[in-house]
Protein backbone atom coordinates (compact mmCIF):
# COMPACT_ATOMS: atom_id res chain seq x y z
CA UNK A 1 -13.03 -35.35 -86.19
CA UNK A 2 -11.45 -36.43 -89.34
CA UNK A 3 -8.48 -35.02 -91.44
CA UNK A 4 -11.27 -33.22 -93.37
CA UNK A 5 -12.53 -30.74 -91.00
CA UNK A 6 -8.66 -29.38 -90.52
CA UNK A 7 -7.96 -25.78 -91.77
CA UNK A 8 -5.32 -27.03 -94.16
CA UNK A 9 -7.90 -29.58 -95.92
CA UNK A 10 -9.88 -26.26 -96.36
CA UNK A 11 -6.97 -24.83 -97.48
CA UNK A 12 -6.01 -27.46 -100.66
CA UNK A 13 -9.77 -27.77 -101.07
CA UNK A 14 -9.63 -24.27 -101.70
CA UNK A 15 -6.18 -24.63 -104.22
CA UNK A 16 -7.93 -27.54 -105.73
CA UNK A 17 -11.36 -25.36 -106.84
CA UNK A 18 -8.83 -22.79 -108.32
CA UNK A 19 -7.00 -25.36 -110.10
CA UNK A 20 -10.24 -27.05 -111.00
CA UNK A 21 -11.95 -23.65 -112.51
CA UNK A 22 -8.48 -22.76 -114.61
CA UNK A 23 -8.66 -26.34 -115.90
CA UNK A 24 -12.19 -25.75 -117.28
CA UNK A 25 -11.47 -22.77 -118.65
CA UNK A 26 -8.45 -24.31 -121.09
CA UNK A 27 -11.23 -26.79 -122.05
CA UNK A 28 -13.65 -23.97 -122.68
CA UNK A 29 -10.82 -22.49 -124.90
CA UNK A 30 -9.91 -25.40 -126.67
CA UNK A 31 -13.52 -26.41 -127.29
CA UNK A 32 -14.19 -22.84 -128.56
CA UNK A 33 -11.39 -23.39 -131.13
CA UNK A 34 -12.62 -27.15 -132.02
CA UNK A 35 -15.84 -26.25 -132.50
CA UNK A 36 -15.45 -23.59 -134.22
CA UNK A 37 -12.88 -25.06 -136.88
CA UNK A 38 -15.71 -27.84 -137.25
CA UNK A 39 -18.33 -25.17 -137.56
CA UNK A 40 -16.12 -23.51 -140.31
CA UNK A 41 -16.57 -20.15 -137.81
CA UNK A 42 -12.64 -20.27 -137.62
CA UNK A 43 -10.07 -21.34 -139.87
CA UNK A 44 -7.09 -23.37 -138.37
CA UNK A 45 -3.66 -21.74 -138.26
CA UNK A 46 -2.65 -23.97 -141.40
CA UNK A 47 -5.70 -23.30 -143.36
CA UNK A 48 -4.16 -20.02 -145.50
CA UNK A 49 -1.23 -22.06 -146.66
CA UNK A 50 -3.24 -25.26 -147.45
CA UNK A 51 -5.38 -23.03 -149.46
CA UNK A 52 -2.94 -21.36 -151.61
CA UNK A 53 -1.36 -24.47 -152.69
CA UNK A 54 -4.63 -25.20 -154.25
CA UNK A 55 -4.08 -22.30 -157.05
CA UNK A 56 -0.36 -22.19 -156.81
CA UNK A 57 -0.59 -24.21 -160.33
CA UNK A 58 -3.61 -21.67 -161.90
CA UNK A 59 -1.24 -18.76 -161.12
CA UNK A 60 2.33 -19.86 -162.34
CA UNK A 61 0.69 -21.03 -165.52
CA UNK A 62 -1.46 -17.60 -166.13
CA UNK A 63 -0.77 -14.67 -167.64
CA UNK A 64 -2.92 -12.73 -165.20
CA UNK A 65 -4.52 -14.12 -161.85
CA UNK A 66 -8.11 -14.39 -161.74
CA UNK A 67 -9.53 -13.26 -158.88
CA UNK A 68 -12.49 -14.98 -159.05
CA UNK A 69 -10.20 -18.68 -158.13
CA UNK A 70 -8.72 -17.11 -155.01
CA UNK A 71 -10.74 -19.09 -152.05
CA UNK A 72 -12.32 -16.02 -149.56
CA UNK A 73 -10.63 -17.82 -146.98
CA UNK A 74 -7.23 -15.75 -147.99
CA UNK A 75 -5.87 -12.81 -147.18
CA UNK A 76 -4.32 -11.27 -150.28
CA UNK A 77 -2.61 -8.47 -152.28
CA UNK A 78 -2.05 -8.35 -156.05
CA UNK A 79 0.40 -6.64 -157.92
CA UNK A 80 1.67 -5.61 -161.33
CA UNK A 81 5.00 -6.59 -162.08
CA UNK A 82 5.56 -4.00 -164.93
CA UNK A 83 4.20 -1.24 -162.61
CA UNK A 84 4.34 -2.38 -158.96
CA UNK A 85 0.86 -1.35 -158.39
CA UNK A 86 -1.47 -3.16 -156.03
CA UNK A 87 -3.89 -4.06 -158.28
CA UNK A 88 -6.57 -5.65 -155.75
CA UNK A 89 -6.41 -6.55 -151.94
CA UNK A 90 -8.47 -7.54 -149.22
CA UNK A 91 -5.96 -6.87 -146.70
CA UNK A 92 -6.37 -4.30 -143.74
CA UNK A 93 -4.51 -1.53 -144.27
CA UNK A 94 -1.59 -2.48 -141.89
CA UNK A 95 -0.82 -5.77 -143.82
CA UNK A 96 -1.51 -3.30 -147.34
CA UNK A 97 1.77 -1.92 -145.87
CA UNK A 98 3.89 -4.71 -145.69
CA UNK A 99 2.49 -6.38 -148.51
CA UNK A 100 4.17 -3.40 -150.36
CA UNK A 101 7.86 -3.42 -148.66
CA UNK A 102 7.49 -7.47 -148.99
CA UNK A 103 6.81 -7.18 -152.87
CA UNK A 104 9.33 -4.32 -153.56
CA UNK A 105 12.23 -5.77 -151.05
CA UNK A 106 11.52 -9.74 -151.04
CA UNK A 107 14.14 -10.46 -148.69
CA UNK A 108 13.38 -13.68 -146.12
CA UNK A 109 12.59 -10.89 -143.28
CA UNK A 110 10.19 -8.91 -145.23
CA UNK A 111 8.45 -12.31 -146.73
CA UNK A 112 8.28 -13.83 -143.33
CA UNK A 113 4.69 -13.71 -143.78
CA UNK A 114 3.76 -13.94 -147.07
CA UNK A 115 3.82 -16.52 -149.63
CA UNK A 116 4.26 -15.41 -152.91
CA UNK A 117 3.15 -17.05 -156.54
CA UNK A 118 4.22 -15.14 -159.85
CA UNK A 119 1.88 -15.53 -163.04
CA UNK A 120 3.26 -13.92 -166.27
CA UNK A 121 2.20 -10.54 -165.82
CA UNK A 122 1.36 -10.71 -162.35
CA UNK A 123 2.48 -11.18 -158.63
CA UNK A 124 0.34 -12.83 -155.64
CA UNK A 125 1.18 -12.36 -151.83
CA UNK A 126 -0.65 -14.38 -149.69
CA UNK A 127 -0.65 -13.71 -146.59
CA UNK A 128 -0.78 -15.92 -143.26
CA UNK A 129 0.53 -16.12 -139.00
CA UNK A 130 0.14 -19.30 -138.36
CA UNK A 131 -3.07 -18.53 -135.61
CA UNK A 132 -6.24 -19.43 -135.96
CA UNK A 133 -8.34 -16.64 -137.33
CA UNK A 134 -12.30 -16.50 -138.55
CA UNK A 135 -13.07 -17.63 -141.44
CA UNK A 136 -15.34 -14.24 -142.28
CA UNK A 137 -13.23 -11.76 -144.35
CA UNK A 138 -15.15 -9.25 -142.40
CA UNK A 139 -14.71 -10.84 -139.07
CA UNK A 140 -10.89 -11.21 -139.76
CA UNK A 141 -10.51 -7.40 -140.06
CA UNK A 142 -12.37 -6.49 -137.17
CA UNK A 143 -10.90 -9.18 -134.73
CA UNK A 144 -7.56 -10.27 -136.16
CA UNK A 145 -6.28 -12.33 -133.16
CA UNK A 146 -9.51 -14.21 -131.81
CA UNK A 147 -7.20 -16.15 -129.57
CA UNK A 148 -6.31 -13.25 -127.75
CA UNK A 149 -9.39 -12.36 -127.36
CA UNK A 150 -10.85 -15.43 -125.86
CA UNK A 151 -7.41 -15.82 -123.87
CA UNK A 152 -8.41 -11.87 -122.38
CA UNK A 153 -11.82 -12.74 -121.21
CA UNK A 154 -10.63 -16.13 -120.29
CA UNK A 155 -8.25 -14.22 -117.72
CA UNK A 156 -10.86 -11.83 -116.97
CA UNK A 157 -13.33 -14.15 -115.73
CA UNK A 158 -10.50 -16.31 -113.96
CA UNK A 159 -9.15 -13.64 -111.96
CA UNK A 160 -12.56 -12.91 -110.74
CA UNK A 161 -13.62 -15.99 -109.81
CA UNK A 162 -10.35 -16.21 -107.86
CA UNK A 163 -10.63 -13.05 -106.30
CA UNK A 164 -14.32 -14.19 -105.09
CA UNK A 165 -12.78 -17.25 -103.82
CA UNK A 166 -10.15 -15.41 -101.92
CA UNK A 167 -12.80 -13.41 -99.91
CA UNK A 168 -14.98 -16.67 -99.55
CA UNK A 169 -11.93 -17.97 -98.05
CA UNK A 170 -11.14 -14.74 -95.90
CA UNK A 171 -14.21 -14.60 -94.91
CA UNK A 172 -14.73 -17.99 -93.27
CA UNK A 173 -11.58 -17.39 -91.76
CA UNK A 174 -12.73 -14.00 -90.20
CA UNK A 175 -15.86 -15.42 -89.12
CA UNK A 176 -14.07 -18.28 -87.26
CA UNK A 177 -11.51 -16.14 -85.68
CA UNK A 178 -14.46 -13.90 -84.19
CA UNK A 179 -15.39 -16.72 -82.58
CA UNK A 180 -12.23 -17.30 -81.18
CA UNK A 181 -11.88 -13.48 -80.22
CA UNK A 182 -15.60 -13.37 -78.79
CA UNK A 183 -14.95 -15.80 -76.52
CA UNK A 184 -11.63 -14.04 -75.28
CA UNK A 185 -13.23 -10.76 -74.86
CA UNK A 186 -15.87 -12.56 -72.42
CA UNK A 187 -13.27 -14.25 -70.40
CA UNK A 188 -11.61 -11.21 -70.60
CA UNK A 189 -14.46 -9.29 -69.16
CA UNK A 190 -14.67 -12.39 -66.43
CA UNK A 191 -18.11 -12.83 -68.09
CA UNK A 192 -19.16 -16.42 -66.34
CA UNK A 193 -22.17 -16.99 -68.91
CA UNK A 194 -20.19 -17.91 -71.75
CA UNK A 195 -21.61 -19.57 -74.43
CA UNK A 196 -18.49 -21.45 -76.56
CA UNK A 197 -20.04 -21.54 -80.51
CA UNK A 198 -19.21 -24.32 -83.01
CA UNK A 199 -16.06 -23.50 -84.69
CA UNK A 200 -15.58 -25.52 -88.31
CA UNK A 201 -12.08 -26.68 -88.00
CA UNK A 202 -10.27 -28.81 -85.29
CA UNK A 203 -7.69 -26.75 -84.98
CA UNK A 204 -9.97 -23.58 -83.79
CA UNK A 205 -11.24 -26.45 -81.75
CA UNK A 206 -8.22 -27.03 -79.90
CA UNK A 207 -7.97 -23.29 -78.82
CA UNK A 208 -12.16 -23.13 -77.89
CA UNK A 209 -10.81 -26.22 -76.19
CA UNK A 210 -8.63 -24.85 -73.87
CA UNK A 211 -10.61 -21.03 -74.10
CA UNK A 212 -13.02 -23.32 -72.39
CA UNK A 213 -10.66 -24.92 -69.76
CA UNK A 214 -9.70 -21.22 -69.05
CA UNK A 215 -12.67 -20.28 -68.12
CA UNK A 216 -13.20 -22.66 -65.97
CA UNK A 217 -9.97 -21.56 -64.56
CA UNK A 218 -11.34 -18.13 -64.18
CA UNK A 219 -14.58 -19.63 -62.26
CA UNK A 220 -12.62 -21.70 -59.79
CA UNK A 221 -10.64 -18.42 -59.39
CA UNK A 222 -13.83 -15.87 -59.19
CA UNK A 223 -15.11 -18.37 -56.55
CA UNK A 224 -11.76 -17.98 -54.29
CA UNK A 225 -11.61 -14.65 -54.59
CA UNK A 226 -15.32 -14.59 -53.48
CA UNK A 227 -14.13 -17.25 -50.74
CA UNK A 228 -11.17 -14.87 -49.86
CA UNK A 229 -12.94 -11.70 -49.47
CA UNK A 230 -15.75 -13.43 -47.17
CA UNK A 231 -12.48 -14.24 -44.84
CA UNK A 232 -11.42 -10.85 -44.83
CA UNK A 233 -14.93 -9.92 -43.65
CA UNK A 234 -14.42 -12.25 -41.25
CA UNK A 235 -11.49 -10.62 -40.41
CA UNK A 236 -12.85 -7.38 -40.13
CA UNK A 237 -15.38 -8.76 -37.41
CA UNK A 238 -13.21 -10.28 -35.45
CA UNK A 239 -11.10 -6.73 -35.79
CA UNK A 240 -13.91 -4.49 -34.67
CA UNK A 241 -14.25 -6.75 -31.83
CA UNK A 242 -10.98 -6.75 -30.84
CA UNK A 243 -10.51 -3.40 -30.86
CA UNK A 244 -13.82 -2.04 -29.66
CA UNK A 245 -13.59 -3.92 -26.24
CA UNK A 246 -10.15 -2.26 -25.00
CA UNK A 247 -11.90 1.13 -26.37
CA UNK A 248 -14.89 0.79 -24.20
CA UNK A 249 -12.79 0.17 -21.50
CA UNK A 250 -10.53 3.49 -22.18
CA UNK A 251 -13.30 5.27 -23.02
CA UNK A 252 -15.38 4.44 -19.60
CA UNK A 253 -11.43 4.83 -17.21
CA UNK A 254 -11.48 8.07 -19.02
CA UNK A 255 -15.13 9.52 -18.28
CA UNK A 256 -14.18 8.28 -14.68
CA UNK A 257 -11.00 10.19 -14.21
CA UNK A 258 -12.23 13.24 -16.15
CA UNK A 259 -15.16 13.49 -13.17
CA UNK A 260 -12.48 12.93 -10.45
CA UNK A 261 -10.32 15.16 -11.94
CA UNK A 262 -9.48 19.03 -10.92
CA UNK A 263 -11.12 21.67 -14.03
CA UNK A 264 -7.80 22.19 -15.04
CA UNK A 265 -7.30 18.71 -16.32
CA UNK A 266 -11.00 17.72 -17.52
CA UNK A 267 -9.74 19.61 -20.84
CA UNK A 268 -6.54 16.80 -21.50
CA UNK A 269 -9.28 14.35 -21.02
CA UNK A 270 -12.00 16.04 -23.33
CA UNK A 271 -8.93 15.97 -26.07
CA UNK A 272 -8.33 12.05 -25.19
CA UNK A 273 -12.06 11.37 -25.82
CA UNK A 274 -11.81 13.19 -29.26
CA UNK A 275 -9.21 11.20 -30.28
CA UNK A 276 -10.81 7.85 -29.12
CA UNK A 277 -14.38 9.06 -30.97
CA UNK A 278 -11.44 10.37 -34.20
CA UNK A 279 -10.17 6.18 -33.97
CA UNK A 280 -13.64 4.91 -33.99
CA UNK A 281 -14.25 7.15 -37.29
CA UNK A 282 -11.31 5.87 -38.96
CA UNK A 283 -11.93 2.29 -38.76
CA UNK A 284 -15.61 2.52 -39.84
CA UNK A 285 -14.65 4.55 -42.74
CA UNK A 286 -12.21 1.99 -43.29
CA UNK A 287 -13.97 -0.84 -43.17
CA UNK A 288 -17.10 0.80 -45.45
CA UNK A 289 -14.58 1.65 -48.25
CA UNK A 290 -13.09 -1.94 -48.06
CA UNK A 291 -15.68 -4.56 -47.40
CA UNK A 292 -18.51 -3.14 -48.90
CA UNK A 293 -17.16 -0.98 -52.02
CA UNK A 294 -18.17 2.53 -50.70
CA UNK A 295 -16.26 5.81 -52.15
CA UNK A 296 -15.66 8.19 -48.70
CA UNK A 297 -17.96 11.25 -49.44
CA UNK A 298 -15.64 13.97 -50.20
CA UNK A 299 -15.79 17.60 -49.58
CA UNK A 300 -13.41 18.79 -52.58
CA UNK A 301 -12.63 22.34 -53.02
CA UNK A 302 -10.28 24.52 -54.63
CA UNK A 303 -7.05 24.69 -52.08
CA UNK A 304 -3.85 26.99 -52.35
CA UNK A 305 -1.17 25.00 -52.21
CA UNK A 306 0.32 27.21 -49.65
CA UNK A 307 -2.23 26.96 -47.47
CA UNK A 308 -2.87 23.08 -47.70
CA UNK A 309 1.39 22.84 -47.03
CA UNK A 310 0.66 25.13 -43.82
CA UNK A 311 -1.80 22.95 -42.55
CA UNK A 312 0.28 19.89 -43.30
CA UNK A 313 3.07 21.07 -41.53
CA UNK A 314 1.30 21.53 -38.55
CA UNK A 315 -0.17 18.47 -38.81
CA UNK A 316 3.13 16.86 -39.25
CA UNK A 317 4.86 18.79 -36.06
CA UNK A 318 2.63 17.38 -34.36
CA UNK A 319 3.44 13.54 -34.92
CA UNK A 320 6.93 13.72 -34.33
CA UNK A 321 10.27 16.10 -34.47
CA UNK A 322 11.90 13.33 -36.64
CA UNK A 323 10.63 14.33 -39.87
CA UNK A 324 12.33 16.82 -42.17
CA UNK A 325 9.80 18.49 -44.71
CA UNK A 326 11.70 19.76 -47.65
CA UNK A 327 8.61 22.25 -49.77
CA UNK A 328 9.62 22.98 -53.26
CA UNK A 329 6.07 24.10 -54.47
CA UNK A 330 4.82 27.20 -56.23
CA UNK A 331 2.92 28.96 -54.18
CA UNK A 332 0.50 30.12 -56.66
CA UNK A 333 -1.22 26.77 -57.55
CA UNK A 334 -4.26 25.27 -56.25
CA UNK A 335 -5.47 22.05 -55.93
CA UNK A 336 -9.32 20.68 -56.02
CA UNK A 337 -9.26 18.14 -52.61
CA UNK A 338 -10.43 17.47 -49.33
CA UNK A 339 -7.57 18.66 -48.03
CA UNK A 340 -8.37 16.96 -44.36
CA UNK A 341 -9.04 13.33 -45.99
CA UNK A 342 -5.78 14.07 -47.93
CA UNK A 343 -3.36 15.12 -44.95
CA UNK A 344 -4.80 12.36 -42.88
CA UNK A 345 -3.68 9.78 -46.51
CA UNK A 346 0.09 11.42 -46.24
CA UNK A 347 -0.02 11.14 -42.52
CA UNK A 348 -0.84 7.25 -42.72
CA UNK A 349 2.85 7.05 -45.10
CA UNK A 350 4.58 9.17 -42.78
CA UNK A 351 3.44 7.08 -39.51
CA UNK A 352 4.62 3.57 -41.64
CA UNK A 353 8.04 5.23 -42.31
CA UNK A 354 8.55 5.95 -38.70
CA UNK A 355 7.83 2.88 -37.64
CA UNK A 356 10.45 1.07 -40.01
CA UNK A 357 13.11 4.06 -39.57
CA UNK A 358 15.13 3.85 -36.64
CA UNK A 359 14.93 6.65 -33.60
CA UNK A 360 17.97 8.38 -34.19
CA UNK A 361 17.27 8.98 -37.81
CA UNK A 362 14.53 10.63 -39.93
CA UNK A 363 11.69 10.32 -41.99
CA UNK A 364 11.67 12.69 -45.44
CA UNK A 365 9.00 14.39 -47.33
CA UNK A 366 9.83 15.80 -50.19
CA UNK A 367 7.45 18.03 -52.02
CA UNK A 368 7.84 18.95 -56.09
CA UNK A 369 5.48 19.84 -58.79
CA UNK A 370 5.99 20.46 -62.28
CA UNK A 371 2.61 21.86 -64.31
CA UNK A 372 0.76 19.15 -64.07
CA UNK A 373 1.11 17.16 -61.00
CA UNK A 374 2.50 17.49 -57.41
CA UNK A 375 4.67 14.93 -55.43
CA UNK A 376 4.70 14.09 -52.31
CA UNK A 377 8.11 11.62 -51.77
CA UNK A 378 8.35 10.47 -48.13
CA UNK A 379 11.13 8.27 -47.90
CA UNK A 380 12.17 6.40 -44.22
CA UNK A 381 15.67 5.34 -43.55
CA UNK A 382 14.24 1.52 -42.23
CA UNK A 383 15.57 -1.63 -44.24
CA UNK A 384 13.85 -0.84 -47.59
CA UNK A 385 10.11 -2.73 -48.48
CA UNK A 386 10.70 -6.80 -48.97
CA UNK A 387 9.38 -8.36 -52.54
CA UNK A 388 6.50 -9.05 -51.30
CA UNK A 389 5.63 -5.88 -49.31
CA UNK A 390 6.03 -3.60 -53.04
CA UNK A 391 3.47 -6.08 -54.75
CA UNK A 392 0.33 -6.47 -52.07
CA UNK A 393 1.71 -3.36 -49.55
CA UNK A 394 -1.81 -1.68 -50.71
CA UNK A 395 -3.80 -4.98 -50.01
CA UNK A 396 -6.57 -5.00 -47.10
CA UNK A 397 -4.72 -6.39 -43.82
CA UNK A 398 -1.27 -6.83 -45.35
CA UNK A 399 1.31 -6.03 -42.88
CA UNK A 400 4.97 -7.62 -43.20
CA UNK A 401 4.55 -8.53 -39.99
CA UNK A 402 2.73 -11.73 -39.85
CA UNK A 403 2.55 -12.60 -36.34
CA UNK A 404 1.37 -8.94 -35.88
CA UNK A 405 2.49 -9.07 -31.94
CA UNK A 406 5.01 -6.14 -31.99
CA UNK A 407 3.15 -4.21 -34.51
CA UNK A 408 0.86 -1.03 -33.93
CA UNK A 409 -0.91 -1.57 -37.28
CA UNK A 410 -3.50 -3.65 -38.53
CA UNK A 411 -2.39 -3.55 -42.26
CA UNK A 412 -5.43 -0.97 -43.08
CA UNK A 413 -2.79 2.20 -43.32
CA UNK A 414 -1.91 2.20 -47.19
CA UNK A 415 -4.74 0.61 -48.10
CA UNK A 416 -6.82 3.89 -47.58
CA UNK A 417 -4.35 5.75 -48.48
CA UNK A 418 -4.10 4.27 -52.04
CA UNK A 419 -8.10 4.66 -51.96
CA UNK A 420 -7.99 8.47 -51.07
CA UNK A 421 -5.04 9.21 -53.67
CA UNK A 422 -7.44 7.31 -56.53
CA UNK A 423 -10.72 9.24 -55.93
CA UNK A 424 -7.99 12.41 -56.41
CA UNK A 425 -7.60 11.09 -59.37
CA UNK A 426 -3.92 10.38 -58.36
CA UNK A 427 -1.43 7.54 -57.90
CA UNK A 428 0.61 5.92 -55.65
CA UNK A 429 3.92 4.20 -55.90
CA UNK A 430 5.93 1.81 -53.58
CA UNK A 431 9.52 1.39 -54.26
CA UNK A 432 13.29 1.18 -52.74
CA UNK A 433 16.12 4.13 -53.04
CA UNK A 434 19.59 3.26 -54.42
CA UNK A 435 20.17 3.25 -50.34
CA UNK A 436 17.68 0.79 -49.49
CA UNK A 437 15.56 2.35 -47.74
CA UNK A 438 11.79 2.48 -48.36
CA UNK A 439 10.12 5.44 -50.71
CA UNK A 440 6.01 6.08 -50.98
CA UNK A 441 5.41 8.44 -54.11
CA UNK A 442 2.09 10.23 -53.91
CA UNK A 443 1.37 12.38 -56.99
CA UNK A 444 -1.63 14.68 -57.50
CA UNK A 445 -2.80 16.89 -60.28
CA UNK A 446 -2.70 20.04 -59.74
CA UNK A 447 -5.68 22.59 -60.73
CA UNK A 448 -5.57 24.12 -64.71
CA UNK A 449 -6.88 27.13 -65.03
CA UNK A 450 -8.39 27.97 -68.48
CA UNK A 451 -6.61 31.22 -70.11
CA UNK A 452 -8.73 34.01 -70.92
């Protein structure tokens, strides 16, 4: 790849072309000031004194100067001695000024400038700076300092050269980095048709590099997930076999007994075949939402909250005498739910936190609500969630109990839950109480009513 295709090769290329382009324009303005002392356009910083030596001997030797000897290459002012009057000048009117103060006060300060010849009846100042000027009388008023003129636009057209430079060089650098950022967003996205451009220096090649290895990561990954969630179909089979053979069975013993049975008992076993026909629900629903990405159809309405805690608690009574419901609500919200789907969600976390809380102690819920949510806090008095359980305790078959021989549950419990709470637009969290002991939060919005 070469040392030249690295970003900081670009990068003293780049200093190089800058140095380059200041370099030509010093040889611009030193050719401008060559040429033009060779052209006689300007004078060279010596040229005023070099030219008044040349009548320095034709004015101390004369009574009066004559003007027609001074060369029109110098700047001048004339004076009579008798009257201090400036005879003649072709000064501007600033250097008129000090012409003056340096004829009537010739101290070293106010001469700095000046050279000065006396004739007999006459005084000379010549004046000079020591900068090259042009050599046009005319031109000299009008543009004094030439050299800071060229140096100006010199500087002018340096700085924007550099500042085109400097967003040539941004720009390659922003079009380079949305490579880099393209490709992110894509693998990002777990977009597997990713196309990985040509980037210009190595280094941006390293990171496409190993943006590419990642994506073949995330491939490799895509496919086990793929891989895992055709096992958990699997699983699901092999579940709905299980559990639909030893319900055939109770529901065909049951249809038996309820014809053998006196009238007053065929009722228990009507209520037994309800609940078998309420189990097969469950588990389709469960499996539709899980293996093949299906939302439950929901019935939501607006609920009072007093009336959804009613039917709750009578839900709740009737699972077990062990749990202590502690109802801090305002009665006069509402929520939008389907408050059966919803009862049966809080009924799953109540049945997990009597299985992990021990018989002679009991399971919480806790109900608060502040204006914009309501929680439901059921905490168990069991040996708190492990690591593991708090992370994947929502996953599809997850159940701390691996062997699964002493356990009623199939792992399916919280992962509907979680999927009813969502589609309430709600959350739910796992955690463990400064006792150890487990806690499911559920929280809710609750209904906003618009003020008139």
């Amino acid at each position: 790849m070469g040392i030249k295709n690295t970003f900081s090769a670009y990068f003293v290329t780049s200093i190089i072309k800058l140095g380059l382009a200041g370099l030509i324009v010093l040889l611009i303005n030193v050719g401008f000031a060559i040429g033009g002392i060779n052209h006689h356009l300007l004078l060279p910083a010596n040229e005023p004194i070099k030219k008044a030596e040349t009548i320095q001997n034709e004015v101390v030797h004369a009574d009066s100067i004559d003007f027609s000897s001074i060369p029109p290459e110098l700047d001048y002012a004339i004076f009579n001695k008798k009257t201090s009057e400036m005879i003649k000048s072709n000064l501007s009117r600033r250097n008129k000024e000090k012409a003056k103060e340096a004829f009537q006060n010739p101290s070293k300060e106010k001469m700095s400038s000046f050279i000065r010849y006396d004739s007999k009846n006459e005084t000379i100042l010549i004046y000079y700076n020591l900068k090259v000027q042009f050599a046009n009388a005319e031109w000299r008023k009008a543009f004094p300092n030439p050299g800071v003129w060229l140096t100006s636009l010199s500087i002018l057209f340096y700085m924007i050269y550099l500042v085109w430079s400097i967003r040539s060089f941004s720009q390659v650098i922003i079009q380079e980095n949305q490579k880099l950022i393209k490709v992110a967003r894509k693998i990002e996205e777990k977009d597997l048709n990713i196309e990985f451009p040509h980037v210009r220096f190595n280094e941006y090649k390293d990171v496409m590099g190993a943006m590419e290895s990642l994506s073949e990561a995330l491939v490799k990954s895509i496919q086990k997930e793929i891989q895992v969630t055709d096992s958990k179909a699997e699983q699901i089979s092999y579940l709905i076999h299980d559990i639909k053979i030893p319900l055939t069975v109770i529901k065909g013993n049951v249809e038996l007994l309820k014809v053998m049975a006196a009238d007053d008992m065929k009722e228990n076993f009507t209520d037994i075949m309800n609940s078998i026909q309420q189990v097969e629900q469950y588990i389709q629903e469960v499996i539709d939402i899980n293996l093949n990405n299906k939302q439950i159809n929901m019935q939501k309405e607006e609920v009072a909250i007093n009336d959804f805690m009613d039917k709750l608690k009578a839900e709740i009574r009737s699972l077990s005498n062990n749990i202590i419901v502690e109802d801090f609500t305002d009665k006069e919200t509402s929520l939008f739910i389907d408050a059966n789907l919803l009862i049966r969600a809080i009924n799953n976390i109540i049945l997990n936190g009597m299985e992990r809380t021990p018989q002679d102690e009991k399971v919480q819920l806790i109900i608060k609500q502040d204006n914009d949510c309501i929680q439901f806090l059921i905490i168990d008095k069991g040996p708190g969630f492990s690591e593991e359980a708090l992370k994947k305790g929502t996953e599809l078959f997850y159940t701390e109990n691996e062997g699964r021989t002493n356990n009623s549950h199939y792992g399916l419990g919280l992962t509907f839950t979680e999927n009813i709470v969502k589609q309430h637009e709600g959350r739910m969290i796992l955690s463990n109480n400064a006792n150890h002991s487990g806690e499911v939060l559920v929280e809710l919005p609750v209904l906003i009513r618009e003020k008139g």
